[in-house]
Protein backbone atom coordinates (compact mmCIF):
# COMPACT_ATOMS: atom_id res chain seq x y z
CA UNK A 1 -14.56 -3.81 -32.13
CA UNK A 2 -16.61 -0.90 -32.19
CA UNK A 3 -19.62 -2.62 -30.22
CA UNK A 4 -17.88 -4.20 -28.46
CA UNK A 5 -16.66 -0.79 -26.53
CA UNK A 6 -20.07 0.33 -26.89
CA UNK A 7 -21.40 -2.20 -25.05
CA UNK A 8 -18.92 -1.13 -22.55
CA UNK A 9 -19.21 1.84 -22.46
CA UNK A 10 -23.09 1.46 -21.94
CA UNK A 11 -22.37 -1.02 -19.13
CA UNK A 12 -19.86 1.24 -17.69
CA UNK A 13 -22.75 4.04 -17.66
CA UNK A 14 -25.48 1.50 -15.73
CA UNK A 15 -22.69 1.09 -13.02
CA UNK A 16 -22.46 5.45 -12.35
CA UNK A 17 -26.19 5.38 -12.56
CA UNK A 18 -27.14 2.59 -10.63
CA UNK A 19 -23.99 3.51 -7.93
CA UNK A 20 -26.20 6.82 -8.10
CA UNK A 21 -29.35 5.79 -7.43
CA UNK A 22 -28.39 3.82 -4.64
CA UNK A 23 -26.84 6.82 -2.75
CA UNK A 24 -30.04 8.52 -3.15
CA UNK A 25 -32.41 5.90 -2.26
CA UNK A 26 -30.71 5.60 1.38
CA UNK A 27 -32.36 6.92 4.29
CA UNK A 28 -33.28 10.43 4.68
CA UNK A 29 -30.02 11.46 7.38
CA UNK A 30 -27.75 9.71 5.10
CA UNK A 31 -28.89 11.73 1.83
CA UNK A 32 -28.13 14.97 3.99
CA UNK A 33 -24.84 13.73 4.94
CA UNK A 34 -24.04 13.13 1.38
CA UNK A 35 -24.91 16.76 0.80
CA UNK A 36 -23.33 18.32 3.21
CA UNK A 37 -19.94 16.46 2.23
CA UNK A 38 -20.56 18.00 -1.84
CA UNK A 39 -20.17 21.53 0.34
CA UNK A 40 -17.67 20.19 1.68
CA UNK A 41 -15.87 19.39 -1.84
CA UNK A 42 -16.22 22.51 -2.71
CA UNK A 43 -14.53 24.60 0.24
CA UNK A 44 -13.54 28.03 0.13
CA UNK A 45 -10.46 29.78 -1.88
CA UNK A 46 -8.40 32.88 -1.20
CA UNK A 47 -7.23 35.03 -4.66
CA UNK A 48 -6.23 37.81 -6.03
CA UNK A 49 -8.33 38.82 -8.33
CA UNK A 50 -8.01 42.32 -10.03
CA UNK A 51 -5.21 43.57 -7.87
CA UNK A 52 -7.13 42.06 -4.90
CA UNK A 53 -7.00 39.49 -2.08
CA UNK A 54 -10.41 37.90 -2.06
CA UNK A 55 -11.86 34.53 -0.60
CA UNK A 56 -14.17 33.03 -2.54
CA UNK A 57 -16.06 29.65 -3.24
CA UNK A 58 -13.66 27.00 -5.06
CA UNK A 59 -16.29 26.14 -7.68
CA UNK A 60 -16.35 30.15 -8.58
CA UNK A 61 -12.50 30.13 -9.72
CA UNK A 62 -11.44 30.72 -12.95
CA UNK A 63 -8.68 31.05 -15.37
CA UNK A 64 -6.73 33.94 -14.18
CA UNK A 65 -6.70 33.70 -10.82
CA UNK A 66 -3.93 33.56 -8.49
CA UNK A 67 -4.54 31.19 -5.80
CA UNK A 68 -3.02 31.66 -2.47
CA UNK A 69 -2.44 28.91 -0.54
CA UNK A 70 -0.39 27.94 2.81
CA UNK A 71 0.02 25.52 5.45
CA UNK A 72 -3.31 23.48 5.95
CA UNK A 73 -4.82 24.60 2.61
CA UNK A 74 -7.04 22.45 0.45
CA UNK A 75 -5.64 23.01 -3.39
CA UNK A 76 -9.18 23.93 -4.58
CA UNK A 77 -8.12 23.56 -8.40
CA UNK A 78 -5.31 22.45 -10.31
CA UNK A 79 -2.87 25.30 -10.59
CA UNK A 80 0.76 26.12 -11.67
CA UNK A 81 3.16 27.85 -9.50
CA UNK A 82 4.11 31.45 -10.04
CA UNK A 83 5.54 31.77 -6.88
CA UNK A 84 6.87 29.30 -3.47
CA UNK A 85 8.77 29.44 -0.34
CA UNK A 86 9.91 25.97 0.93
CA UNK A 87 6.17 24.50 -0.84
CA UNK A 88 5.22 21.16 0.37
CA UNK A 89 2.56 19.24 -0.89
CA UNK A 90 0.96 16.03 0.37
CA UNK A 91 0.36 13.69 -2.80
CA UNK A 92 0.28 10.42 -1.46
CA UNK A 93 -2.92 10.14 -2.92
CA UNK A 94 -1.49 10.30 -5.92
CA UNK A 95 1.84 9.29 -5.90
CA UNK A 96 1.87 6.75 -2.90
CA UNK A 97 4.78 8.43 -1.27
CA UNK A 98 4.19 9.26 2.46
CA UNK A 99 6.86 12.08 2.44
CA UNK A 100 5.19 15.64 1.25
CA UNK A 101 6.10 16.71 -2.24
CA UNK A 102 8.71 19.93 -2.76
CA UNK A 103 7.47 22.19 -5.27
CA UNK A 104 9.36 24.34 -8.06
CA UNK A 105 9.44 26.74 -10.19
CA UNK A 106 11.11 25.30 -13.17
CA UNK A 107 9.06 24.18 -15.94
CA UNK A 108 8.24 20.40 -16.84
CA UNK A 109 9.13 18.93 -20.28
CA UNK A 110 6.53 17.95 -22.61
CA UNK A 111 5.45 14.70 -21.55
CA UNK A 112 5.90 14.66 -18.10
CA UNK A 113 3.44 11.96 -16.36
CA UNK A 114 1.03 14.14 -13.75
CA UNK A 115 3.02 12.85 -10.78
CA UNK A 116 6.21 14.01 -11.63
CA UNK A 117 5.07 17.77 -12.82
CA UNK A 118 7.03 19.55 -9.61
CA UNK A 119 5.63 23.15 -10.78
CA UNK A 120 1.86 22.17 -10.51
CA UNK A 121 -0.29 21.74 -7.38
CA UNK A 122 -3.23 19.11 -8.08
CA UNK A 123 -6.80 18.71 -7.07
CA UNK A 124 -6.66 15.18 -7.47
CA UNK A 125 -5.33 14.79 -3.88
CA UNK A 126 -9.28 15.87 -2.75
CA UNK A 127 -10.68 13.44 -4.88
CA UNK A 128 -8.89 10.44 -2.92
CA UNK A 129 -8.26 11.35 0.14
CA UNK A 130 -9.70 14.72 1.41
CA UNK A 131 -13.83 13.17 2.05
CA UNK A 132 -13.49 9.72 3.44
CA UNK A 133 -10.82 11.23 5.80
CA UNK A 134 -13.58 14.17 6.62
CA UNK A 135 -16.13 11.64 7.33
CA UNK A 136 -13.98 9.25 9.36
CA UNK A 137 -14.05 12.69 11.98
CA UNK A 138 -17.44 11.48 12.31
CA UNK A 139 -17.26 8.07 13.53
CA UNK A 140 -19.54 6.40 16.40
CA UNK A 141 -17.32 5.85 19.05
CA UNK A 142 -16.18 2.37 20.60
CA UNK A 143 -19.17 1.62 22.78
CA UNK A 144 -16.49 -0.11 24.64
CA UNK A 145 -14.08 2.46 25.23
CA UNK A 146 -14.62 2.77 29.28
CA UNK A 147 -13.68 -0.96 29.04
CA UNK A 148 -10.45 -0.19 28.11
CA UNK A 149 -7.59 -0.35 29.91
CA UNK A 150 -5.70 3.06 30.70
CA UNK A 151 -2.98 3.98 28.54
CA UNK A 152 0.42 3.52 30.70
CA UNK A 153 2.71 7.27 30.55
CA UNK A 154 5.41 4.70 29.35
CA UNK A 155 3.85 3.49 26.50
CA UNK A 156 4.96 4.85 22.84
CA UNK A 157 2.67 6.91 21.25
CA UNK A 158 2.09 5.07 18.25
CA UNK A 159 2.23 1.21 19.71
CA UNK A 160 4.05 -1.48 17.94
CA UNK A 161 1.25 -3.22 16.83
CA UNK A 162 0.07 -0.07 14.85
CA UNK A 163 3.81 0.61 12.86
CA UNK A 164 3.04 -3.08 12.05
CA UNK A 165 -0.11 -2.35 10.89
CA UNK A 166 1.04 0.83 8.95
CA UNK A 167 4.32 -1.26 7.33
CA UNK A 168 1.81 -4.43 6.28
CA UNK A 169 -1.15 -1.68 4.46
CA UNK A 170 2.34 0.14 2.63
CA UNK A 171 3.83 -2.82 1.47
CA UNK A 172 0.38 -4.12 0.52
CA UNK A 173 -0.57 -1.27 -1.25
CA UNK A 174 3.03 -1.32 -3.34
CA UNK A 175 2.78 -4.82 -4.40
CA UNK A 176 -0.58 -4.75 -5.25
CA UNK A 177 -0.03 -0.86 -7.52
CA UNK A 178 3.08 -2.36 -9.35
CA UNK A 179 1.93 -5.70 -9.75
CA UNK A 180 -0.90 -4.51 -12.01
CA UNK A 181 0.96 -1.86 -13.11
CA UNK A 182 3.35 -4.18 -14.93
CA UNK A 183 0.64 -6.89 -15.52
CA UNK A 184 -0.69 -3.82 -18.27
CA UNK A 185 2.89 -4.06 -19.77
CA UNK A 186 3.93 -0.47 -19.43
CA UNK A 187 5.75 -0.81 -22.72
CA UNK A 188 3.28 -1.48 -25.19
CA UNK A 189 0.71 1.01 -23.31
CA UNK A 190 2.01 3.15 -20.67
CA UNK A 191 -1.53 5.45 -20.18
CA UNK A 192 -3.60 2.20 -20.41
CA UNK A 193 -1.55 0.49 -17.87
CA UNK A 194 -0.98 4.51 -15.38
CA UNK A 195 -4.67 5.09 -15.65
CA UNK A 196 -5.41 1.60 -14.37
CA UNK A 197 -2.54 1.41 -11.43
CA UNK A 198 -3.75 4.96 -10.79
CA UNK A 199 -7.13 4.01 -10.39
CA UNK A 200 -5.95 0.93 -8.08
CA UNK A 201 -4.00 3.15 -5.70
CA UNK A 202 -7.06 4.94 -5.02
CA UNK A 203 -9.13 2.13 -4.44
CA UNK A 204 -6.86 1.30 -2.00
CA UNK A 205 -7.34 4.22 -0.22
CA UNK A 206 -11.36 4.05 -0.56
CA UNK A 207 -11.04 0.25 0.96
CA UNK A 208 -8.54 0.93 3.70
CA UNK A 209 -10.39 4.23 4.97
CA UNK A 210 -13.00 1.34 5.97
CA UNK A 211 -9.67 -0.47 8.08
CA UNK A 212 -9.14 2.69 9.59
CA UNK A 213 -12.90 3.03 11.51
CA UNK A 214 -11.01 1.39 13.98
CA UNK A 215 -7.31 0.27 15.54
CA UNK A 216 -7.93 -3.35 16.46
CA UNK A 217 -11.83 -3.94 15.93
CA UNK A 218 -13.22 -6.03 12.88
CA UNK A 219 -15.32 -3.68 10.29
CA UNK A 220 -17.53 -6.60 10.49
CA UNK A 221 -17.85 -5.84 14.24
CA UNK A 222 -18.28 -2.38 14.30
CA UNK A 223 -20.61 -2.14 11.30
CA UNK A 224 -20.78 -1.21 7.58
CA UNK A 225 -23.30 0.97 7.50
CA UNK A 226 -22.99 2.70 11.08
CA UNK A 227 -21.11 5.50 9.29
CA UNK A 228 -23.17 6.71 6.07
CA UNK A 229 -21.07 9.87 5.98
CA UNK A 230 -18.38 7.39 5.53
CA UNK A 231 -20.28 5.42 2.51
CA UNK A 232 -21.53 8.89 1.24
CA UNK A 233 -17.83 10.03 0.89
CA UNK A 234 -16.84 6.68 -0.61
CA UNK A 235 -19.39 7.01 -3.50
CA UNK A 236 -18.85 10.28 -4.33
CA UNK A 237 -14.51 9.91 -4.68
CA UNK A 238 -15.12 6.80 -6.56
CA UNK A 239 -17.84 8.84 -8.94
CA UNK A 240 -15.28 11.47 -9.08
CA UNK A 241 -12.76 8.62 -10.36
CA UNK A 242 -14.71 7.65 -12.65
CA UNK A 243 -15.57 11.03 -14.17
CA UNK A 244 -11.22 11.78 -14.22
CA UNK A 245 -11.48 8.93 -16.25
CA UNK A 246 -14.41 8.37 -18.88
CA UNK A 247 -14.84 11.91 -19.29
CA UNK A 248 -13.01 14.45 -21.55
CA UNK A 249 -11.20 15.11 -18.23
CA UNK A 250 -9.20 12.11 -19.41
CA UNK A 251 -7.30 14.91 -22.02
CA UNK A 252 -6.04 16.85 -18.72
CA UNK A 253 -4.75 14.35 -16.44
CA UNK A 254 -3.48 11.68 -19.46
CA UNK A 255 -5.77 9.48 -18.85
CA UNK A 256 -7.35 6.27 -20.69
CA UNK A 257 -11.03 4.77 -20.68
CA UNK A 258 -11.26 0.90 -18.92
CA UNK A 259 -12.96 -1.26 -19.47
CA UNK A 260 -15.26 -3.37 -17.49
CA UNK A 261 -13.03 -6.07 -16.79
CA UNK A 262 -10.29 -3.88 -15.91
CA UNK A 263 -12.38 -2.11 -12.98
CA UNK A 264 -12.85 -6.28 -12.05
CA UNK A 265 -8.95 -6.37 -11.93
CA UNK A 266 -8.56 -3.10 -9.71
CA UNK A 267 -11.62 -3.53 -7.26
CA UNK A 268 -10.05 -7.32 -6.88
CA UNK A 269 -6.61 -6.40 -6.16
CA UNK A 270 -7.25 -2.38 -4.35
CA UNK A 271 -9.80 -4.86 -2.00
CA UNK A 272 -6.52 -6.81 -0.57
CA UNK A 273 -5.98 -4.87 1.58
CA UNK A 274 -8.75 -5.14 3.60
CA UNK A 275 -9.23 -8.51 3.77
CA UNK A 276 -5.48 -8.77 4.79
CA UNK A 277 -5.99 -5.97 7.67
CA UNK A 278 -9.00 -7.56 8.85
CA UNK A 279 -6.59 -11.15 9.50
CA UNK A 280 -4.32 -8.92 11.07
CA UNK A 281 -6.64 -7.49 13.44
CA UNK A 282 -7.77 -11.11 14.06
CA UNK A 283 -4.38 -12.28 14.88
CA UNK A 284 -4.13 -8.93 17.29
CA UNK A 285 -7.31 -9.88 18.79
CA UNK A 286 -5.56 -13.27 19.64
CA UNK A 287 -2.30 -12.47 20.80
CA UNK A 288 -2.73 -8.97 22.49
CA UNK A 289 -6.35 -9.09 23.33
CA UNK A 290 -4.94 -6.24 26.17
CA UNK A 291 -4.94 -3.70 23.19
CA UNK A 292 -8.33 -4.42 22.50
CA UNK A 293 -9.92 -3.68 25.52
């Protein structure tokens, strides 16, 4: 038993360091890209510190600070709340939900999963969301964009097809999150089985930032690797995952360590959703080809 998590433990470590070395081996624009997006990670934070406001750099706050945040703001570490009017927080990240999450004051019983602690505002929304969404500002633009037609003043803003598209991914990604959330039976093992839909959920995210490059146009059409920013900000999130997970960050955010065969499991089913997208967008291609251009 004990080798045998050895073993993957040691395999799990080859994956991080070969994952690694891959980033850094890429060409010498995408290796700046991939720095420039760790700044990036790290932004800015506004304090008080010693009966002062001061802005400082996220990776420089520490226990005792009071973080100041408002609309727009990045939460630059995990905090609790001391203080809120009308707080908001977008979790969907973490939680799936696509509504913003209202904040309190009260305090949580012991026990309460990470998702459900309504007093505490969570990095962990950065680590799945806030780089690939960064880098997607970056995109090449549709060489084929002149080609389109012009948008009609009647025309919704977001077009049927799109609320489709936006419905199918949602559904998708709840299907696939509780599916393997109950195929880790919950009830003998309910970290084992959270850590590992967790994980899925933001896999899902890392694959369908790659559907989002573009409305109606394959990935397979535009590119993979026309966007290194892109596969820069991949890599590092899903290092980032990892490190939430096999790392005594684990203790924090009640987490487990997988195993190999488990990562097969969520990369299999979190990768759904692109393949399904990309069908869509095949079907669109078909039927309104107008859309396209």
């Amino acid at each position: 038993m004990f080798l045998g998590e050895r073993i993957e433990s040691i395999a799990i470590f080859a994956i991080v360091l070969l994952n690694a070395v891959l980033g850094f081996i890429q060409e010498y624009r995408a290796e700046k890209a991939i720095e420039a997006l760790k700044k990036i990670s790290a932004p800015t934070a506004r304090v008080l510190r010693d009966g002062e406001e001061q802005k400082i750099p996220a990776r420089e706050v520490v226990l005792g600070d009071i973080l100041l945040l408002e609309a727009g703001d990045i939460v630059p570490e995990d905090s609790r709340l001391m203080e809120e009017t009308s707080l908001q927080i977008d979790e969907a990240s973490l939680t799936g939900e696509s509504i913003p999450s209202k904040k309190v004051l009260e305090p949580f019983k012991l026990g309460t999963s990470v998702a459900d602690q309504e007093n505490m505002v969570l990095w962990i929304n950065l680590v799945t969301d806030g780089l690939p969404a960064l880098a997607l500002s970056v995109d090449p633009a549709d060489p084929n964009i002149m080609e389109h037609r012009p948008r009609s003043h009647k025309d919704n803003i977001i077009s049927n097809p799109i609320i489709a598209r936006m419905v199918l991914v949602g559904v998708v990604m709840m299907i696939g999150t509780l599916t393997i959330f109950k195929f880790y039976d919950p009830e003998s093992n309910l970290a084992y089985a959270q850590t590992v839909a967790f994980s899925t959920l933001m896999f899902f995210q890392m694959f369908n930032v790659l559907n989002c490059r573009s409305e109606f146009n394959s990935l397979f059409k535009i590119g993979f690797f026309t966007n290194m920013k892109l596969l820069g900000a991949i890599l590092i999130s899903v290092l980032m995952q990892i490190l939430v997970i096999h790392t005594p960050l684990g203790t924090f955010f009640k987490t487990v360590p997988l195993t190999l065969t488990d990562w097969f499991y969520i990369i299999l089913v979190s990768s759904s959703v692109l393949i399904i997208v990309e069908i869509y967008k095949f079907v669109v291609n078909r039927v309104r080809p107008d859309l396209v251009g």
